[in-house]
N, C-alpha and C. Protein backbone atom coordinates (compact mmCIF):
# COMPACT_ATOMS: atom_id res chain seq x y z
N UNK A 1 91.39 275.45 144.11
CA UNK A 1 90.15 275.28 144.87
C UNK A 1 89.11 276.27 144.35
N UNK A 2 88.36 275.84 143.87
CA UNK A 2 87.15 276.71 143.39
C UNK A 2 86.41 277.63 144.28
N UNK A 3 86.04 278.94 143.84
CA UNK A 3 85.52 280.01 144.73
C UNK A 3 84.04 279.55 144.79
N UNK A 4 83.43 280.01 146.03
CA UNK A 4 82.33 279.64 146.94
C UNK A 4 81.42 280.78 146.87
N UNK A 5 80.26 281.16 145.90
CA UNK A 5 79.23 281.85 145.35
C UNK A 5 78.58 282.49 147.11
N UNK A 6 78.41 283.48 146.92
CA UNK A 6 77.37 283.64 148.53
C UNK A 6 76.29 283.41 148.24
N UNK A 7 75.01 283.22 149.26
CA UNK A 7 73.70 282.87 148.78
C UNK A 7 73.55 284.34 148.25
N UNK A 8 73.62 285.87 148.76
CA UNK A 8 73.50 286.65 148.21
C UNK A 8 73.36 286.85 147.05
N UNK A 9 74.52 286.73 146.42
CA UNK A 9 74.37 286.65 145.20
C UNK A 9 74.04 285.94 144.59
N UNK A 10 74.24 285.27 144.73
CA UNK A 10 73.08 283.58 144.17
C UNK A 10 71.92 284.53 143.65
N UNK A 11 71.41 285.13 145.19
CA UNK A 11 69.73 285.26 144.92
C UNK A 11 69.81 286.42 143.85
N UNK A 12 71.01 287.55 143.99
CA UNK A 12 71.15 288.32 143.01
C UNK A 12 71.25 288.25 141.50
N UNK A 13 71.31 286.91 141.10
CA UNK A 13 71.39 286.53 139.76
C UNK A 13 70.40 286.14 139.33
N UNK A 14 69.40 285.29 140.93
CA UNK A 14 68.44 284.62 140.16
C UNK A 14 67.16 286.21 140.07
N UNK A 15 67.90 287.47 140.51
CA UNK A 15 66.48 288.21 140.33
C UNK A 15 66.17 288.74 138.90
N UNK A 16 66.65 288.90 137.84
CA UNK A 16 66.05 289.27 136.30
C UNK A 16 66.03 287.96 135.80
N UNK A 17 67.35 287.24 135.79
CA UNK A 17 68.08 285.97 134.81
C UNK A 17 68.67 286.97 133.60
N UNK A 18 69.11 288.09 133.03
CA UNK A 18 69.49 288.92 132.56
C UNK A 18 70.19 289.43 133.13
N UNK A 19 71.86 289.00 133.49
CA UNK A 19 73.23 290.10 134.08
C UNK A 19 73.11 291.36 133.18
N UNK A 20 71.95 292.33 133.51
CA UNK A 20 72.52 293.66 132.90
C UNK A 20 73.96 294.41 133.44
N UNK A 21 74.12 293.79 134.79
CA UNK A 21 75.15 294.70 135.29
C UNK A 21 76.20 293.58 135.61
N UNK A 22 77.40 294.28 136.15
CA UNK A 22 78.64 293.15 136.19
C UNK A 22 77.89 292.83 138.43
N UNK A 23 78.35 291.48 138.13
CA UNK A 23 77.59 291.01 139.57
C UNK A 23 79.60 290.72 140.10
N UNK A 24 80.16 291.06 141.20
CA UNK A 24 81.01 290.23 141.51
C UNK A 24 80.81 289.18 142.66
N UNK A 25 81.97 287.58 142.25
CA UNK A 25 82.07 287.21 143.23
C UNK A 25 83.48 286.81 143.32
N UNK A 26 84.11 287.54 144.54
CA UNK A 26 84.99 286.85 145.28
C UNK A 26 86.29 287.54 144.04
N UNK A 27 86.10 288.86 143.37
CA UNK A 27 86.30 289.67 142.63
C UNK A 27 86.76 289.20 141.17
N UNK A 28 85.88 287.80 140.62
CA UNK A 28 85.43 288.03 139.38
C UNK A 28 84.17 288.48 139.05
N UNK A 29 84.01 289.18 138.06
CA UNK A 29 82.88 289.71 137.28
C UNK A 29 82.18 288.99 136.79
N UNK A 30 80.66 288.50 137.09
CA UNK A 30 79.89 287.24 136.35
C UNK A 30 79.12 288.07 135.20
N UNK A 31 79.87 288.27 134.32
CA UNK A 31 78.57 289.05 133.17
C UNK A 31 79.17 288.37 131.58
N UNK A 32 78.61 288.88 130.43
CA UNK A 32 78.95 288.72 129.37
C UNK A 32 80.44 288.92 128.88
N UNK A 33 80.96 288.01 128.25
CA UNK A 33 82.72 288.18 128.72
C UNK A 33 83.64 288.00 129.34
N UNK A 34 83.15 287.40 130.71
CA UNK A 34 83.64 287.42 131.73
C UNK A 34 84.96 286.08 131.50
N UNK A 35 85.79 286.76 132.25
CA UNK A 35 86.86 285.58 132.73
C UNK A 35 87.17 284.60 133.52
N UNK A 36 86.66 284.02 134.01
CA UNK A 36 85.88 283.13 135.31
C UNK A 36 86.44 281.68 135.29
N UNK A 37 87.31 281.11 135.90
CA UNK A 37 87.63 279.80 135.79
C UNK A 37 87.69 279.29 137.66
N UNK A 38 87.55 277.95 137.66
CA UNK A 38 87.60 277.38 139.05
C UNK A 38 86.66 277.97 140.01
N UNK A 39 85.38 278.87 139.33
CA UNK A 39 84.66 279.00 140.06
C UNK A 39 83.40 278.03 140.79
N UNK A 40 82.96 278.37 142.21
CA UNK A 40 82.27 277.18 142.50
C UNK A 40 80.40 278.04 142.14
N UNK A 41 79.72 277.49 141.30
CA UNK A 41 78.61 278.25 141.24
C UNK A 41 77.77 277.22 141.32
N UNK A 42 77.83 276.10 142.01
CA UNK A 42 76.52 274.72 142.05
C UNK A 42 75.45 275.48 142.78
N UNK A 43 74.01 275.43 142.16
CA UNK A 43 73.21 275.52 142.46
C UNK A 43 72.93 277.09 142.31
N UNK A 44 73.68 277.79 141.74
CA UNK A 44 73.11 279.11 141.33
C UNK A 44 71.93 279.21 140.21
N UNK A 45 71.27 280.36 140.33
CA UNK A 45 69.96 280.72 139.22
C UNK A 45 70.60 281.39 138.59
N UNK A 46 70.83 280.94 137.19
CA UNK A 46 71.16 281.89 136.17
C UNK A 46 70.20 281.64 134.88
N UNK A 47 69.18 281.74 135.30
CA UNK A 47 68.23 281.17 134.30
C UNK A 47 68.21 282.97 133.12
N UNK A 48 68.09 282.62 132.01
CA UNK A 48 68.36 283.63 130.96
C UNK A 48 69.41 284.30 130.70
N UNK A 49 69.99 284.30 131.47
CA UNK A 49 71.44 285.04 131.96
C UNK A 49 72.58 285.17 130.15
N UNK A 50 72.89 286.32 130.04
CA UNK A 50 73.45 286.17 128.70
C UNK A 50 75.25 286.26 128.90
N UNK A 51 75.61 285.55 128.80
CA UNK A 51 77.08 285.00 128.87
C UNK A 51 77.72 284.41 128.17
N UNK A 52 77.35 284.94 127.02
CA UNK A 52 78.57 284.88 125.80
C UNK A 52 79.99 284.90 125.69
N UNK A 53 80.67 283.92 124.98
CA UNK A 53 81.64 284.73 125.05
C UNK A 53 82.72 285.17 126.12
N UNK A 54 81.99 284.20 126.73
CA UNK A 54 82.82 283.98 128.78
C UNK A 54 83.77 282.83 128.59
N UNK A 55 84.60 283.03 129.44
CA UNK A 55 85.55 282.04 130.10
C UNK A 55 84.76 281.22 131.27
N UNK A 56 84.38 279.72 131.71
CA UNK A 56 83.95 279.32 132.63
C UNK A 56 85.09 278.14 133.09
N UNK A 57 86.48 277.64 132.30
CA UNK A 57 86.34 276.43 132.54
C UNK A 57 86.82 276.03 134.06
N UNK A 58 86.69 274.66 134.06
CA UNK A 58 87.39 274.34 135.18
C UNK A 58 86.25 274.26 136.80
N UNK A 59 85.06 275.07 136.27
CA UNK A 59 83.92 275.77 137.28
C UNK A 59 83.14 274.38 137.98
N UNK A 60 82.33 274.71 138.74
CA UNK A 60 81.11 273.72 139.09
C UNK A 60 80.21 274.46 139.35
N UNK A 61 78.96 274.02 138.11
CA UNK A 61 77.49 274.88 138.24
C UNK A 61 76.75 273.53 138.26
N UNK A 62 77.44 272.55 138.82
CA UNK A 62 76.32 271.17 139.06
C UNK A 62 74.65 271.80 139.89
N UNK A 63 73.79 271.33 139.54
CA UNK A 63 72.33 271.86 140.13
C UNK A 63 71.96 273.29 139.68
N UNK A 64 72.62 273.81 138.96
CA UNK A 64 72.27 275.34 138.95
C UNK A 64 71.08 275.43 137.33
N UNK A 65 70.68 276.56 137.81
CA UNK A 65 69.55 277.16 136.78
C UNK A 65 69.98 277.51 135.65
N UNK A 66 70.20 277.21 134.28
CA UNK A 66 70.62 278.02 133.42
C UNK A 66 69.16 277.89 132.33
N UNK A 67 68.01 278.04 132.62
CA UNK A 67 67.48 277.73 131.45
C UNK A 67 67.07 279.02 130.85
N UNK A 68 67.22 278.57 129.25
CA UNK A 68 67.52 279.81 127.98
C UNK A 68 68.37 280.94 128.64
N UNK A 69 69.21 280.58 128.96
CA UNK A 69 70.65 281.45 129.18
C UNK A 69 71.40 281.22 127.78
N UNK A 70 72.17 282.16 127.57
CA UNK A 70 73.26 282.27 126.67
C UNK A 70 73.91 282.14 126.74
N UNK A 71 75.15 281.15 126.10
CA UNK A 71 76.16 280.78 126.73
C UNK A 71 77.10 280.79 125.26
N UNK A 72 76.94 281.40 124.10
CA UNK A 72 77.27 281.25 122.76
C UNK A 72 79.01 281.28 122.88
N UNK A 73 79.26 280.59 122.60
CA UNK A 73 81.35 280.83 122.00
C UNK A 73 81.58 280.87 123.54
N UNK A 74 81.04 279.97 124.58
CA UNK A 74 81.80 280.12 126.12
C UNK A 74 83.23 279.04 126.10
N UNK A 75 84.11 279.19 126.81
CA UNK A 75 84.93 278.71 126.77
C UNK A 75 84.66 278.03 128.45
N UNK A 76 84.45 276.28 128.06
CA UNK A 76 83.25 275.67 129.46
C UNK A 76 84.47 274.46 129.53
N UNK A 77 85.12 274.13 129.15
CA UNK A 77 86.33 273.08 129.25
C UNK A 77 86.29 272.28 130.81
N UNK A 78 85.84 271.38 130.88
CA UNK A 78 86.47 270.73 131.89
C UNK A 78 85.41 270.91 133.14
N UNK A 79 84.30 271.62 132.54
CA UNK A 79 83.16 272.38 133.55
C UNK A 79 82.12 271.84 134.08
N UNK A 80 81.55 271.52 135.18
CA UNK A 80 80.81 270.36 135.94
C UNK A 80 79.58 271.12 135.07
N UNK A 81 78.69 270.47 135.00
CA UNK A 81 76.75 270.71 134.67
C UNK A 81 75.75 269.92 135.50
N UNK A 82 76.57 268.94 135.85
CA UNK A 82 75.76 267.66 136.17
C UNK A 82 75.01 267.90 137.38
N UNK A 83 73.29 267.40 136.92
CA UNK A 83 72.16 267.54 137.17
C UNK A 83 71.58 268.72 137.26
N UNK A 84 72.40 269.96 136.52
CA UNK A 84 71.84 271.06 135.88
C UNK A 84 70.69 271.30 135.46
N UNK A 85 69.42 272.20 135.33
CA UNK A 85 68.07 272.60 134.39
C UNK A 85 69.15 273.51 133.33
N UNK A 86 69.01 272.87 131.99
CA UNK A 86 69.32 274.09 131.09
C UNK A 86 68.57 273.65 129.72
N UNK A 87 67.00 273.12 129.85
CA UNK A 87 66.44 273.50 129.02
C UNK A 87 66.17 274.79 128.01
N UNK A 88 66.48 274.75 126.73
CA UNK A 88 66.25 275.74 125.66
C UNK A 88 67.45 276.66 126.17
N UNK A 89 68.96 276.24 126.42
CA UNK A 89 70.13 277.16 126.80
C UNK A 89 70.70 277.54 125.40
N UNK A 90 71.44 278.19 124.80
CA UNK A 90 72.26 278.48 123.82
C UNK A 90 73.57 278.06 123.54
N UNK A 91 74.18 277.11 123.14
CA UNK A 91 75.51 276.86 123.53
C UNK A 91 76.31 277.01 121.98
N UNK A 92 75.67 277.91 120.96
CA UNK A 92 76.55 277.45 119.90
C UNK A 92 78.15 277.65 119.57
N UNK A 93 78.41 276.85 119.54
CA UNK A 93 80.13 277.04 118.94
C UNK A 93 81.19 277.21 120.26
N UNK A 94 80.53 276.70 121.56
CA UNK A 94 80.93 276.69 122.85
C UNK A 94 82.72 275.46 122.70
N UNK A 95 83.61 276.00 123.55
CA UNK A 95 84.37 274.61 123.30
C UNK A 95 84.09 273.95 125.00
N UNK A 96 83.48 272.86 124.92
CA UNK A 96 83.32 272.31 126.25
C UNK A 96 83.79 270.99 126.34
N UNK A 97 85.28 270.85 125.47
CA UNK A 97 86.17 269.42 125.73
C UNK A 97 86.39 269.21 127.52
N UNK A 98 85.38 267.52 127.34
CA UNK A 98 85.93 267.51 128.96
C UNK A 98 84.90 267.64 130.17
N UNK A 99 84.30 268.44 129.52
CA UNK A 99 82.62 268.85 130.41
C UNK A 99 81.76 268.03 130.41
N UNK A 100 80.96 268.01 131.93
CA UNK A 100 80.30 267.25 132.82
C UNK A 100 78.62 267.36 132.61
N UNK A 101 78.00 266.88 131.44
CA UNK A 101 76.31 266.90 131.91
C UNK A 101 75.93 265.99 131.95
N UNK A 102 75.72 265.29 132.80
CA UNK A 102 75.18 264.06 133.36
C UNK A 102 74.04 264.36 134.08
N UNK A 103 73.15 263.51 133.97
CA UNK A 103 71.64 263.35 134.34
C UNK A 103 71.31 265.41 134.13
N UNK A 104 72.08 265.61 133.18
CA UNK A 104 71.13 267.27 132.89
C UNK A 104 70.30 267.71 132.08
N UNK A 105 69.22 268.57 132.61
CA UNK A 105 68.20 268.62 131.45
C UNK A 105 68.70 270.16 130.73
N UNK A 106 68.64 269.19 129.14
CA UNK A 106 69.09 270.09 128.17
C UNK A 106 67.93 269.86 126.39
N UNK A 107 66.98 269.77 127.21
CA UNK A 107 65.56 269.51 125.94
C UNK A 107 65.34 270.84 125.11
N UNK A 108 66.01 270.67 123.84
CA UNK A 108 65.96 271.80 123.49
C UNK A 108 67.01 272.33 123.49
N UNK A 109 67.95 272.02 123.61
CA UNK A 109 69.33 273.09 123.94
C UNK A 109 70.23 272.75 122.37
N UNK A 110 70.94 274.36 122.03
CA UNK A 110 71.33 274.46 120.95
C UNK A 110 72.85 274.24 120.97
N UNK A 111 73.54 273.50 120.41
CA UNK A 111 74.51 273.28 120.37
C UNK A 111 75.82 273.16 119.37
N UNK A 112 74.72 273.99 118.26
CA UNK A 112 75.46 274.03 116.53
C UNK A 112 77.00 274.14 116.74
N UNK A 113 77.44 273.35 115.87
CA UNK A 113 78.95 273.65 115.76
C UNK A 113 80.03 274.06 117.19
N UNK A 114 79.20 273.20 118.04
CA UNK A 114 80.02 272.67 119.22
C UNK A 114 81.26 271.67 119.52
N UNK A 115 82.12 272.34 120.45
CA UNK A 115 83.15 271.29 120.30
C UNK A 115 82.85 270.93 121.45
N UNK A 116 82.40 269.26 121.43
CA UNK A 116 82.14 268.35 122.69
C UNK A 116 83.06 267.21 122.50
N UNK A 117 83.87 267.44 122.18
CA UNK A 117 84.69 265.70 122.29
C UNK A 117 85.45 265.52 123.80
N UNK A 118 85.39 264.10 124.38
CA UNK A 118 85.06 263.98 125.48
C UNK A 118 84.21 264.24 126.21
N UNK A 119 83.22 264.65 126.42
CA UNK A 119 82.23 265.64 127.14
C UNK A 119 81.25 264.31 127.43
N UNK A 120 80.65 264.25 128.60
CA UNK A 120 79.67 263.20 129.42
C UNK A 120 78.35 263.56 129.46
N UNK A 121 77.77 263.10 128.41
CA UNK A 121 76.19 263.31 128.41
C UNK A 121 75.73 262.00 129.61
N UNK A 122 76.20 261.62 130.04
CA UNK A 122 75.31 259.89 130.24
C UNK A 122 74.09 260.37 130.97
N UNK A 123 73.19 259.70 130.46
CA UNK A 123 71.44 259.48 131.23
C UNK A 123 71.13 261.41 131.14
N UNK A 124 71.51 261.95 129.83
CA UNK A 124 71.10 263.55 129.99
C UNK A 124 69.77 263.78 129.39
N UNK A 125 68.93 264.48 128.79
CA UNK A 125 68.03 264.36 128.40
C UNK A 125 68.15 265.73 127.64
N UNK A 126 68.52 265.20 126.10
CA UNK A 126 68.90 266.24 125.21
C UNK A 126 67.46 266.20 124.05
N UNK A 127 66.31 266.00 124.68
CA UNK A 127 65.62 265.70 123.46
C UNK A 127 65.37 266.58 122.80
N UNK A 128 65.24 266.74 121.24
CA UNK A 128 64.83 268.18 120.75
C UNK A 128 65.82 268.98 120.30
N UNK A 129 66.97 268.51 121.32
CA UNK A 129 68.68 269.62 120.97
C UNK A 129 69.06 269.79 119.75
N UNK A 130 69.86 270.62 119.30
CA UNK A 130 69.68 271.43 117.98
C UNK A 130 71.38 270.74 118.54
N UNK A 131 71.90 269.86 117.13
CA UNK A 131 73.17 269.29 117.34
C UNK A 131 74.05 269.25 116.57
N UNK A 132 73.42 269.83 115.23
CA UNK A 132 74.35 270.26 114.23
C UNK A 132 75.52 270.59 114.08
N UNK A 133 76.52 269.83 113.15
CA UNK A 133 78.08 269.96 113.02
C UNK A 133 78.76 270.05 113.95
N UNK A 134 77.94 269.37 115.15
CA UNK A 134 79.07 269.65 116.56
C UNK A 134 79.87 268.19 116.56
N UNK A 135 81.39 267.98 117.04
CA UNK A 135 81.97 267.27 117.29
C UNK A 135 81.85 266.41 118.79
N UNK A 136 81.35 265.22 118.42
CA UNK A 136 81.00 264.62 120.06
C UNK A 136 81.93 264.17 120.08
N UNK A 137 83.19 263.61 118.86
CA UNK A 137 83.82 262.13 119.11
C UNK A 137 84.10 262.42 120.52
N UNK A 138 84.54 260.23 120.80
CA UNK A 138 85.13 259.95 122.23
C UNK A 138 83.81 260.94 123.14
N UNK A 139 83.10 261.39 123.09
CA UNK A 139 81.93 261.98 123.94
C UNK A 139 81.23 260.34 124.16
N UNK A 140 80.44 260.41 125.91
CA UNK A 140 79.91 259.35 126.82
C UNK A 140 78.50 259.82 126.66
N UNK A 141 77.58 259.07 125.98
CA UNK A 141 76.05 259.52 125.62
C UNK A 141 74.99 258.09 126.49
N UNK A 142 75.86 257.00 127.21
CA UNK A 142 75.30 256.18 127.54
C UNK A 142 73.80 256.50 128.39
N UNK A 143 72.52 255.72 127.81
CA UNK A 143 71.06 256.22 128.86
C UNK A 143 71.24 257.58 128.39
N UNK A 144 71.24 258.18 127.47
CA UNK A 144 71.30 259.69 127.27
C UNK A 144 69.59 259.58 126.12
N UNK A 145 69.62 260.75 126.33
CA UNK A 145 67.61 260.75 125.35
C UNK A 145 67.84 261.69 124.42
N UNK A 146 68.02 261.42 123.31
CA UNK A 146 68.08 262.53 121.80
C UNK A 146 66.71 262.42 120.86
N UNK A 147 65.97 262.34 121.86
CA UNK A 147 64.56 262.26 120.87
C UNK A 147 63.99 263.10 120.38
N UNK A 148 63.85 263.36 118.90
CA UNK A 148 63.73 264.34 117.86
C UNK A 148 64.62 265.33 117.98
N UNK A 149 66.06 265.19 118.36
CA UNK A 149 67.17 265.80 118.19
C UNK A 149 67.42 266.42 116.59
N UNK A 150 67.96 266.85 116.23
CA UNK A 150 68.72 267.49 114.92
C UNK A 150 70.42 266.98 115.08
N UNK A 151 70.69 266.13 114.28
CA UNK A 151 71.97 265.52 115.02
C UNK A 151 72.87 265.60 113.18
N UNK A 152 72.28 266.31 112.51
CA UNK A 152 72.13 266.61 110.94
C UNK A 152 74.27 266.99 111.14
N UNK A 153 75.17 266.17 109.97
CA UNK A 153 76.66 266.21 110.35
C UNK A 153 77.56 266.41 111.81
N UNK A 154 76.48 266.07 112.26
CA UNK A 154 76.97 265.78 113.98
C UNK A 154 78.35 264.67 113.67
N UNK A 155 79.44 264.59 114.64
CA UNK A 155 80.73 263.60 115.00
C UNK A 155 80.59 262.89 116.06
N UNK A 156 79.94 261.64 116.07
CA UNK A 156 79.96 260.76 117.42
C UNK A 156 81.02 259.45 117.13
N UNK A 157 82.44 259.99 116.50
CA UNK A 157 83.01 259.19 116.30
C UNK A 157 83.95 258.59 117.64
N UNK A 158 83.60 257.28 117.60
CA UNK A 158 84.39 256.62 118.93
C UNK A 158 83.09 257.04 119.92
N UNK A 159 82.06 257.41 120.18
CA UNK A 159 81.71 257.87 120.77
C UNK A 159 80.63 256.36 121.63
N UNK A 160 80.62 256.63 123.01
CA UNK A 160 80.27 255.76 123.83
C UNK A 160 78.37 255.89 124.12
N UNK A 161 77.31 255.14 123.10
CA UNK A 161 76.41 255.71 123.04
C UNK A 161 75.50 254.27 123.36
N UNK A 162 76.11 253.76 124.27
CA UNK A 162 75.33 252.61 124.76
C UNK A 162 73.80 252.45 125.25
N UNK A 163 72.36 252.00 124.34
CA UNK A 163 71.04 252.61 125.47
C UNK A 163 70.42 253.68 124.97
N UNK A 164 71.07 254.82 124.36
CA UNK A 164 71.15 256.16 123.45
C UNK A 164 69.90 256.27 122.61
N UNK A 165 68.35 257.06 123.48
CA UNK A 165 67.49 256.68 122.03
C UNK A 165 67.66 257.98 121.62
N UNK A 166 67.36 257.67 119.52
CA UNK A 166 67.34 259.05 118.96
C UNK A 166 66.08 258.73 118.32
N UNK A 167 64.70 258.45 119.02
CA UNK A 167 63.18 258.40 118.15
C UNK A 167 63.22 259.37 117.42
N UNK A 168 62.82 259.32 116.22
CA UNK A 168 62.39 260.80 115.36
C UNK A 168 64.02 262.31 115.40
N UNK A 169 65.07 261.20 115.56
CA UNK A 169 66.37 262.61 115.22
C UNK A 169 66.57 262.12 113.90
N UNK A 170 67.02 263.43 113.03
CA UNK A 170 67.49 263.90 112.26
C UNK A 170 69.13 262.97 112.19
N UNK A 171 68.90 262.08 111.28
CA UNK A 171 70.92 261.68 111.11
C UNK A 171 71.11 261.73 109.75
N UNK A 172 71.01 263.24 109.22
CA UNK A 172 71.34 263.42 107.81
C UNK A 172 72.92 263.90 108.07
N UNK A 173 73.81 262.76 107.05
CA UNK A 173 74.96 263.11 107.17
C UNK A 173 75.65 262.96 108.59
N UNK A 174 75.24 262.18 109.71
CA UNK A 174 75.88 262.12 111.17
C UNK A 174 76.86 261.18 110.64
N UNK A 175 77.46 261.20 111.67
CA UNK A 175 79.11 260.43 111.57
C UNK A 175 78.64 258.85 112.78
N UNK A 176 78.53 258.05 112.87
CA UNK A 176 78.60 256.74 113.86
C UNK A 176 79.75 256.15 113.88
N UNK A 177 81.06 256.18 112.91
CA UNK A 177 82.35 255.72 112.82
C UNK A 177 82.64 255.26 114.35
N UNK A 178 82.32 253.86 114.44
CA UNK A 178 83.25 252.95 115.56
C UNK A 178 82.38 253.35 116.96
N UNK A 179 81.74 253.77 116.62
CA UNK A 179 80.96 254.13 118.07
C UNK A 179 80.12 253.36 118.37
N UNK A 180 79.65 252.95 119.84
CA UNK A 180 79.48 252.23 121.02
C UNK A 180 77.31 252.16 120.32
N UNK A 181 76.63 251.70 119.89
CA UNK A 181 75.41 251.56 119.63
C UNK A 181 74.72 250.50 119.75
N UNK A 182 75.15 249.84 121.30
CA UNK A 182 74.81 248.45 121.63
C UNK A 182 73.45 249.08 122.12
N UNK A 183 72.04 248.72 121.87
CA UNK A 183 70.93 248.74 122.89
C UNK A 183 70.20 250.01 122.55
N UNK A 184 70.94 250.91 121.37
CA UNK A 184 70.39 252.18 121.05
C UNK A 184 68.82 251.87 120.54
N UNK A 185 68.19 253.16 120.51
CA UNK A 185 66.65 253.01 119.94
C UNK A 185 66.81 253.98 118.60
N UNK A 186 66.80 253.64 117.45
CA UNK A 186 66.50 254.80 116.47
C UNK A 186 65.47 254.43 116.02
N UNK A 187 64.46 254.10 116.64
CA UNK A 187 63.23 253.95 115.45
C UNK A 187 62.35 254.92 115.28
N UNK A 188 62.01 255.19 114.11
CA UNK A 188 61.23 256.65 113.27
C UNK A 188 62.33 257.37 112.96
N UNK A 189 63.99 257.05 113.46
CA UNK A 189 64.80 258.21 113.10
C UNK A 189 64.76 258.96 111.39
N UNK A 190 65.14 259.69 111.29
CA UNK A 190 65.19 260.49 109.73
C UNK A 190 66.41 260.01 108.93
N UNK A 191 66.46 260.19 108.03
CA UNK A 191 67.82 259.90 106.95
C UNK A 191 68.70 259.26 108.10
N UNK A 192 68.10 257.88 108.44
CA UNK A 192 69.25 256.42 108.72
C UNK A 192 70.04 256.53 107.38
N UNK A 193 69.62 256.17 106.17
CA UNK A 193 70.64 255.52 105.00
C UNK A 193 71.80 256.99 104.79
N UNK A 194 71.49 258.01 105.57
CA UNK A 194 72.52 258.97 104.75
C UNK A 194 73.53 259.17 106.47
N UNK A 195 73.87 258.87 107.18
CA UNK A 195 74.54 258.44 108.34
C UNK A 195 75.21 257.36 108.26
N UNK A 196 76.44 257.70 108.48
CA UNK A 196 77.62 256.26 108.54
C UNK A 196 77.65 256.22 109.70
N UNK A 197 77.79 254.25 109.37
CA UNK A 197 77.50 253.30 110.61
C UNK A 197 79.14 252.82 111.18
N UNK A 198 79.61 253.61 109.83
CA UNK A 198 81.01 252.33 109.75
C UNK A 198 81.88 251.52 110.73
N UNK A 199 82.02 250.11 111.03
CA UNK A 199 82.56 249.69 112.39
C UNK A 199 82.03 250.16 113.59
N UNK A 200 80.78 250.73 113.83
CA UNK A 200 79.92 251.16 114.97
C UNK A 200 79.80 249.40 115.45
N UNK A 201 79.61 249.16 116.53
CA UNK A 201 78.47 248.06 117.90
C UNK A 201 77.44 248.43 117.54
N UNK A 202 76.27 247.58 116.68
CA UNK A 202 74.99 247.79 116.55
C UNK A 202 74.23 246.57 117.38
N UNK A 203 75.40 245.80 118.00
CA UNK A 203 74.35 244.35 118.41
C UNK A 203 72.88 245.13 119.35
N UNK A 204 71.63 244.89 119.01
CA UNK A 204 70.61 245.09 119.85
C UNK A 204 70.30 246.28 119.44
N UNK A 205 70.66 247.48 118.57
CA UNK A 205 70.36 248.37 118.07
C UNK A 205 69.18 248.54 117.74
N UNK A 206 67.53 249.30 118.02
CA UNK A 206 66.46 249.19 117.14
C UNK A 206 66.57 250.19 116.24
N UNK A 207 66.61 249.67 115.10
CA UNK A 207 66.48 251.01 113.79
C UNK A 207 68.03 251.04 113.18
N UNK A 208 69.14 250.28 113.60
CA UNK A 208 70.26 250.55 112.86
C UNK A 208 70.30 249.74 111.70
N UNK A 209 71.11 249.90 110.72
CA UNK A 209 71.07 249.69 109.59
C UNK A 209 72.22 248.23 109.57
């Protein structure tokens, strides 16, 4: 059963967005590093908040603030987001197999060399996201918005991307192998011809090859 944030502290996080100090709840430590699993943090402000390098999985921060927080090498497995603000967040090289962002705003959010396979974007709004060499396969992108994304050796193999526009993204070198691209929008996308389509669903596709 996941631990239950006080508003206190809630409000205590949302006062810099910078954990300079260790905050506890319910006697884990919410700071950089931290070990933190099955925690309940929906609707907390952690907007800037630098949390590298943390353990979160298993958590629920559905509704909560994370925007341009740091979240680099977090270990987020299995971790609710959904309907999260985490515009311009940091997530590089995060493993978040399993994790929940649905309808979350993540415009702008960096995600280099992320491990997302399984992970539920549907209807998220990743436009702009920095997506480089991250692994989506088997990842749910259905109604999801990657417009002018960087999706440059991205893995959306098997990946469920039904509806999915990428106007103006980057698919130099992306992977599409067998993945779901019924209804997608790529038009203006960048290096279409250097992105494999192979055995992808393109019926209704605008811009697929």
């Amino acid at each position: 059963m996941p631990f239950k944030a006080t508003a206190l502290v809630l409000a205590l996080l949302a006062s810099t967005g910078v954990l300079a100090q260790s905050l506890s709840i319910d006697g884990c430590n919410i700071r950089r590093g931290t070990f933190c699993v099955n925690m309940n943090l929906a609707g907390a402000d952690l907007a800037g908040a630098r949390l590298s390098n943390s353990q979160f999985s298993r958590s629920d921060l559905s509704g909560a603030n994370l925007t341009g927080a740091n979240l680099d090498e977090t270990t987020i497995t299995g971790t609710r987001f959904n309907g999260a603000r985490m515009a311009e967040v940091s997530l590089k090289r995060v493993n978040a197999r399993g994790a929940e962002f649905v309808e979350t705003q993540l415009n702008g959010a960096n995600f280099e060399a992320a491990t997302l396979q399984n992970v539920d974007f549907s209807s998220a709004n990743l436009e702009g996201a920095k997506l480089a060499n991250a692994n989506l396969s088997n990842a749910r992108l259905g109604r999801a918005t990657l417009d002018g994304a960087d999706l440059t050796r991205a893995n959306f193999r098997a990946a469920d991307m039904r509806e999915v526009t990428m106007r103006g993204a980057n698919l130099s070198g992306t992977n599409f192998t067998r993945a779901d691209l019924r209804g997608a929008d790529l038009r203006d996308a960048k290096n279409v011809a250097q992105a494999n389509f192979f055995s992808a669903q393109t019926e209704g596709c605008i811009g697929c090859p």
